[in-house]
C-alpha atoms as a PDB file:
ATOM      1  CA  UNK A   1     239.669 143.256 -81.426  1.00  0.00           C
ATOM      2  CA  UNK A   2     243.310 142.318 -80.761  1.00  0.00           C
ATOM      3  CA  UNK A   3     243.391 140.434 -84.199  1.00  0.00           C
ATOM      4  CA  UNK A   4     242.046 144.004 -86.089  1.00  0.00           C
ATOM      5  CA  UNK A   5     245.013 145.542 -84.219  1.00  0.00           C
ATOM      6  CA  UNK A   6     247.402 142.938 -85.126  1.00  0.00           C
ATOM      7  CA  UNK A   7     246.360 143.007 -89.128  1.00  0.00           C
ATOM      8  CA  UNK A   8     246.439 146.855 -89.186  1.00  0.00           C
ATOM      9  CA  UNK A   9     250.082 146.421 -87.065  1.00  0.00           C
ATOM     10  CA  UNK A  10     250.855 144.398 -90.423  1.00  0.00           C
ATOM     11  CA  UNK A  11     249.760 146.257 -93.012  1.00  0.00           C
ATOM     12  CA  UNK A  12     251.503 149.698 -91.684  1.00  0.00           C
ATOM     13  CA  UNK A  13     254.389 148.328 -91.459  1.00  0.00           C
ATOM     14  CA  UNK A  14     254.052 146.853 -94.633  1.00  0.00           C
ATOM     15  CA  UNK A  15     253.325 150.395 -96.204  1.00  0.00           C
ATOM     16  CA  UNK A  16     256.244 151.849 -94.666  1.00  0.00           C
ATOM     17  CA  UNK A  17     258.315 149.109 -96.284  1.00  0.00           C
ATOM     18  CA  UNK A  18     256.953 150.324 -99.764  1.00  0.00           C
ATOM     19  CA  UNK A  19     257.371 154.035 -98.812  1.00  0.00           C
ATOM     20  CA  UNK A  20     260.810 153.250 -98.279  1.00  0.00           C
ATOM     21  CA  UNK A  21     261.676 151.085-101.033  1.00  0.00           C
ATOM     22  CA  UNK A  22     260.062 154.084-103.157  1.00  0.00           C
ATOM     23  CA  UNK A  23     262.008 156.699-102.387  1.00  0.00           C
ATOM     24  CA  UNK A  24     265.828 156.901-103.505  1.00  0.00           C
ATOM     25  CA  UNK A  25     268.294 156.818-100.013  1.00  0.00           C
ATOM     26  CA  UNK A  26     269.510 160.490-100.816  1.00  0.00           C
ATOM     27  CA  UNK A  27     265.981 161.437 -99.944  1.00  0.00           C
ATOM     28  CA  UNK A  28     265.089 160.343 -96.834  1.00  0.00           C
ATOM     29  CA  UNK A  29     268.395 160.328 -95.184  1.00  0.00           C
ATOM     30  CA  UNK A  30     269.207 163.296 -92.938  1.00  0.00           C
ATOM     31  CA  UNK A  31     271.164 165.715 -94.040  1.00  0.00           C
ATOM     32  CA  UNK A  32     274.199 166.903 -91.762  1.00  0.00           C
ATOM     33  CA  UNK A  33     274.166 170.030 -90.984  1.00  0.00           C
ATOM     34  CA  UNK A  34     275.967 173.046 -89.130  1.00  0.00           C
ATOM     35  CA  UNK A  35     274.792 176.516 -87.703  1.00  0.00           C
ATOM     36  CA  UNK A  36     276.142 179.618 -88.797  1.00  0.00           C
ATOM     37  CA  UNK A  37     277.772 181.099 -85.633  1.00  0.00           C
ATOM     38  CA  UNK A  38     276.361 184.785 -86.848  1.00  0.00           C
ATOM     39  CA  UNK A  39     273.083 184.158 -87.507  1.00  0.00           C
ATOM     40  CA  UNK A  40     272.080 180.644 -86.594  1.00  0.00           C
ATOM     41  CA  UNK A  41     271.175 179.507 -90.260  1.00  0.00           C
ATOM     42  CA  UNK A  42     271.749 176.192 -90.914  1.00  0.00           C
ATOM     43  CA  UNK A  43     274.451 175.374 -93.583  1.00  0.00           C
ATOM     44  CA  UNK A  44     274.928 171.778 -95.101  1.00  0.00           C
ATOM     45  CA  UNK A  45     278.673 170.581 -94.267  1.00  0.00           C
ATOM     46  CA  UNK A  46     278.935 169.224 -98.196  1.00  0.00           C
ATOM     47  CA  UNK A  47     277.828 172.420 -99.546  1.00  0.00           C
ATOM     48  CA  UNK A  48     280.019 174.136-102.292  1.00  0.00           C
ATOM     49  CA  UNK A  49     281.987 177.003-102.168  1.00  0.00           C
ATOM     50  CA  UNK A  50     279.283 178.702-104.136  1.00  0.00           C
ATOM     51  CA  UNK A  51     276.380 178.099-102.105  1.00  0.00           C
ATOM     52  CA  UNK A  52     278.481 178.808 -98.648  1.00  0.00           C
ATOM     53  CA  UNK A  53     279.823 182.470-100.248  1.00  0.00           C
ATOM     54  CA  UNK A  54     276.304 183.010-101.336  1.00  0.00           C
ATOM     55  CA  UNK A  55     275.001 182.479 -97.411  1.00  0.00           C
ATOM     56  CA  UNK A  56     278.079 184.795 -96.335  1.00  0.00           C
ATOM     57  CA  UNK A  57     277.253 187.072 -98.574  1.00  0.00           C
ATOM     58  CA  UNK A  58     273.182 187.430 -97.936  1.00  0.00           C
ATOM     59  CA  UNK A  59     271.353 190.456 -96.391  1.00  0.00           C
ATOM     60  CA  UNK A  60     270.377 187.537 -93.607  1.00  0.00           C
ATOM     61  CA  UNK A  61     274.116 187.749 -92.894  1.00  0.00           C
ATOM     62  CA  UNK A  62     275.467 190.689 -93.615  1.00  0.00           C
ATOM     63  CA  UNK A  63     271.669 191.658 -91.281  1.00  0.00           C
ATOM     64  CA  UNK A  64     273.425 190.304 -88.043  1.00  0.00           C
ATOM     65  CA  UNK A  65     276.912 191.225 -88.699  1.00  0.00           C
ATOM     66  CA  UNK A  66     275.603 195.256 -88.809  1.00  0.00           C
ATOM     67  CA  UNK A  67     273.121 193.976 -85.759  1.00  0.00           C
ATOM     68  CA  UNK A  68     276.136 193.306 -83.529  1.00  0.00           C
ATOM     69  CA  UNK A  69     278.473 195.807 -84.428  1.00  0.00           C
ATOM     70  CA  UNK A  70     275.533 198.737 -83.644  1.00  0.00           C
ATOM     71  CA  UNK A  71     275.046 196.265 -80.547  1.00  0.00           C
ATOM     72  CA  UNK A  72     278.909 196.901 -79.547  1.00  0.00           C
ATOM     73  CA  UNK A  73     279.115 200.623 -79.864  1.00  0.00           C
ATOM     74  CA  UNK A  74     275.957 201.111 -77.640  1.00  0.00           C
ATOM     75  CA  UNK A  75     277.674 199.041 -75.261  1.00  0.00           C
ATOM     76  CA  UNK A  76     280.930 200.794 -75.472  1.00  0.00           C
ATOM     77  CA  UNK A  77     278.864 204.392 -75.652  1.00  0.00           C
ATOM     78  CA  UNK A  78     276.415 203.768 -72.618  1.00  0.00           C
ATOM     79  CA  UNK A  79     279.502 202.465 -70.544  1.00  0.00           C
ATOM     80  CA  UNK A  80     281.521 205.395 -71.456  1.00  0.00           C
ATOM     81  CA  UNK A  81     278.506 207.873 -70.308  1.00  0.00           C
ATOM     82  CA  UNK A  82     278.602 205.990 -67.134  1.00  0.00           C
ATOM     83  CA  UNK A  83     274.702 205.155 -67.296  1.00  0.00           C
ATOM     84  CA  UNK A  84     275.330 201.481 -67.611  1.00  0.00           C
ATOM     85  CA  UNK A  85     272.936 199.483 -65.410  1.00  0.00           C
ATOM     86  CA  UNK A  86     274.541 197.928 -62.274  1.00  0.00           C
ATOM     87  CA  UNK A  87     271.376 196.833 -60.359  1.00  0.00           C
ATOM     88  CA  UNK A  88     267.628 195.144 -61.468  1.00  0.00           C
ATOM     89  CA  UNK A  89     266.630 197.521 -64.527  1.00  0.00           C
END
């Protein structure tokens, strides 16, 4: 049993080794990437100028930016009212 285990051991690793040597390095090597502080989408730090004013620019984007803004007047609204929520709501 131990020798099965050993020969399959051998031949996975030896299929990994042709995966590998099969795919070109840009492929398989991880890209680095940032998060976009308004609404957590990832963004490649080599991306073009194109690509990032295209993210910028998206209804994603643009989504949050309206999101917390409408978030910010409620706040400013509920605590000028004076019904803001002090205790367990």
């Amino acid at each position: 049993m131990s020798l099965q285990i050993e020969d399959l051991r051998k031949k996975k690793s030896a299929a990994e080794g042709e995966y590998r040597n099969s795919m070109p390095a840009s492929s398989y090597q991880q890209q680095k990437l940032r998060v976009c502080e308004v609404c957590s989408a990832y963004l490649g730090i080599h991306d073009n100028d194109r690509r990032l004013a295209d993210h910028f620019g998206g209804k994603l984007h643009l989504g949050f930016i309206k999101i917390r803004e409408k978030l910010a007047d409620l706040e400013v609204s509920i605590a000028s009212d004076g019904l803001a929520c002090t205790s367990n709501c």
